[in-house]
Protein backbone atom coordinates (compact mmCIF):
# COMPACT_ATOMS: atom_id res chain seq x y z
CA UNK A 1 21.32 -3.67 -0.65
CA UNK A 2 18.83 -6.44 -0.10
CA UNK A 3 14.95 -5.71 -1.03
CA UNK A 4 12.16 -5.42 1.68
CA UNK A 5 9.59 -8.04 1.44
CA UNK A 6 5.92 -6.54 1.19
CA UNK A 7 5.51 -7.11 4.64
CA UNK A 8 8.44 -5.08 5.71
CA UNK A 9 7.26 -2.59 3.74
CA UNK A 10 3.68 -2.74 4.85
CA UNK A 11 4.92 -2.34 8.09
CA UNK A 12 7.24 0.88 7.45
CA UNK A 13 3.96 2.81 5.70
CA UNK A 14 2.29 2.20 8.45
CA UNK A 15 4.75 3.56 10.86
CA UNK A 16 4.72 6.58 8.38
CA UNK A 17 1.07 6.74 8.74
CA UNK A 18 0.65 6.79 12.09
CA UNK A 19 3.08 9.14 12.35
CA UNK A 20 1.97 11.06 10.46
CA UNK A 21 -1.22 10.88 11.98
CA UNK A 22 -0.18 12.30 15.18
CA UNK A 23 0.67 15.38 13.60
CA UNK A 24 -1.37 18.78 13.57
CA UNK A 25 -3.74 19.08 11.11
CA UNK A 26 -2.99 15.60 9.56
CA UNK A 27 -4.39 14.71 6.15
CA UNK A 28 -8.67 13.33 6.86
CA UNK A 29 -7.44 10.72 4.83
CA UNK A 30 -4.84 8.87 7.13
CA UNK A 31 -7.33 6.97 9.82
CA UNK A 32 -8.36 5.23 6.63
CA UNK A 33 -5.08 4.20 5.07
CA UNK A 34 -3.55 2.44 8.35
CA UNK A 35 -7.02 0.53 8.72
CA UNK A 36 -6.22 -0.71 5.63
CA UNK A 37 -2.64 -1.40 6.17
CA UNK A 38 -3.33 -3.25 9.36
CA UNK A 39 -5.87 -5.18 7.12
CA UNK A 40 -3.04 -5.94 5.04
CA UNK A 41 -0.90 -7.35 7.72
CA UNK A 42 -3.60 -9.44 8.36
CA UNK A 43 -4.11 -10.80 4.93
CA UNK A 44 -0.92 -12.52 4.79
CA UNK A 45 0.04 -14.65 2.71
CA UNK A 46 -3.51 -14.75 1.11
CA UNK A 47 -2.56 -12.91 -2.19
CA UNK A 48 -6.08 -12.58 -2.76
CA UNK A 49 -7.06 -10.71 -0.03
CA UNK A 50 -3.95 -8.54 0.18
CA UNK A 51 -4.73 -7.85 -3.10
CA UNK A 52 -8.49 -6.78 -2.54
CA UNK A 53 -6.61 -4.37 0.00
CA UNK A 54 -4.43 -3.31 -2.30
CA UNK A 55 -7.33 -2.29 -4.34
CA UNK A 56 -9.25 -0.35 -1.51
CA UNK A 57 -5.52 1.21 -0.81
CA UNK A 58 -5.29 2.56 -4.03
CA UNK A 59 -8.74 4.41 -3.59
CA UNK A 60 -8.39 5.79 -0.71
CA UNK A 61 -5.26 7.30 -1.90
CA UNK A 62 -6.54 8.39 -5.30
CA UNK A 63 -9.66 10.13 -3.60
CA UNK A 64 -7.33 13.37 -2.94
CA UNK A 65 -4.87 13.96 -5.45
CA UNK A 66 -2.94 16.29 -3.53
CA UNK A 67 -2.44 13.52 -1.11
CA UNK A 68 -1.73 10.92 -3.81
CA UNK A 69 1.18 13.42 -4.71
CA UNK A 70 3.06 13.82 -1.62
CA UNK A 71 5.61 11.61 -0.34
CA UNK A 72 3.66 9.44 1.65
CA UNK A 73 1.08 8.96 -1.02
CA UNK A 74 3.27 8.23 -3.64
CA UNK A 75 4.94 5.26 -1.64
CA UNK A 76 1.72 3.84 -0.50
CA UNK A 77 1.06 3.70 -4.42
CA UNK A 78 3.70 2.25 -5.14
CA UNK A 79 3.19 -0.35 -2.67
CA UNK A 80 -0.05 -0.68 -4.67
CA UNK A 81 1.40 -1.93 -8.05
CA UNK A 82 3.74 -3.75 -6.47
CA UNK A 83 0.82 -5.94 -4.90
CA UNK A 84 -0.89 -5.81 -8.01
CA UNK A 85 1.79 -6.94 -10.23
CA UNK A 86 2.79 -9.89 -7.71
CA UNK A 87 -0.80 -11.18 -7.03
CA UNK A 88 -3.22 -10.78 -9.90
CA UNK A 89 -2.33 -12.46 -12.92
CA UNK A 90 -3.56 -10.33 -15.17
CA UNK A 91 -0.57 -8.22 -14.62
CA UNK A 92 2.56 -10.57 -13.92
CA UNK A 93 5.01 -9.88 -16.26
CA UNK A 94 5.57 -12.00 -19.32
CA UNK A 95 9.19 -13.19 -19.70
CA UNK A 96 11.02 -15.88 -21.68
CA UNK A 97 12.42 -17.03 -18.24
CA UNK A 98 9.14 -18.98 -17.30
């Protein structure tokens, strides 16, 4: 099975958020998360600023734990350390490979 690119995978949250969005009583938090995914899309390639979104992702996840523990919150932080450990080198891993 090949891997989604962050992109692809960016893209397939956001699908999930908006759908989710459209549902009754959606979580408050939701509006917020797909601004910031479509900010993502628009950072590309600059790891920099996807990361900085990544960051602001991560809060806006955190700020309701409940969310952070459901399905959709769980993926979107995922997506979060993924970004992180990709872009910011203070978290790449260190391997013998390099």
């Amino acid at each position: 099975m090949e891997e989604r690119t962050v992109e692809e995978k960016i893209k397939a949250l956001l699908a999930q958020a908006k759908d989710a969005a459209q549902e009754p009583q959606s979580h408050w938090l939701l509006p917020h998360v797909i601004n910031v995914l479509e900010a993502m899309l628009d950072c590309l390639p600059d790891q920099k600023a996807l990361l900085g979104a990544a960051g602001a992702l991560g809060r806006i996840v955190t700020d309701d734990y409940a969310f952070s523990e459901s399905p959709l919150g769980g993926e979107l932080l995922d997506l979060v350390t993924e970004i992180v450990s990709q872009c910011d080198p203070r978290f790449r891993r260190v391997s013998g490979e390099e």
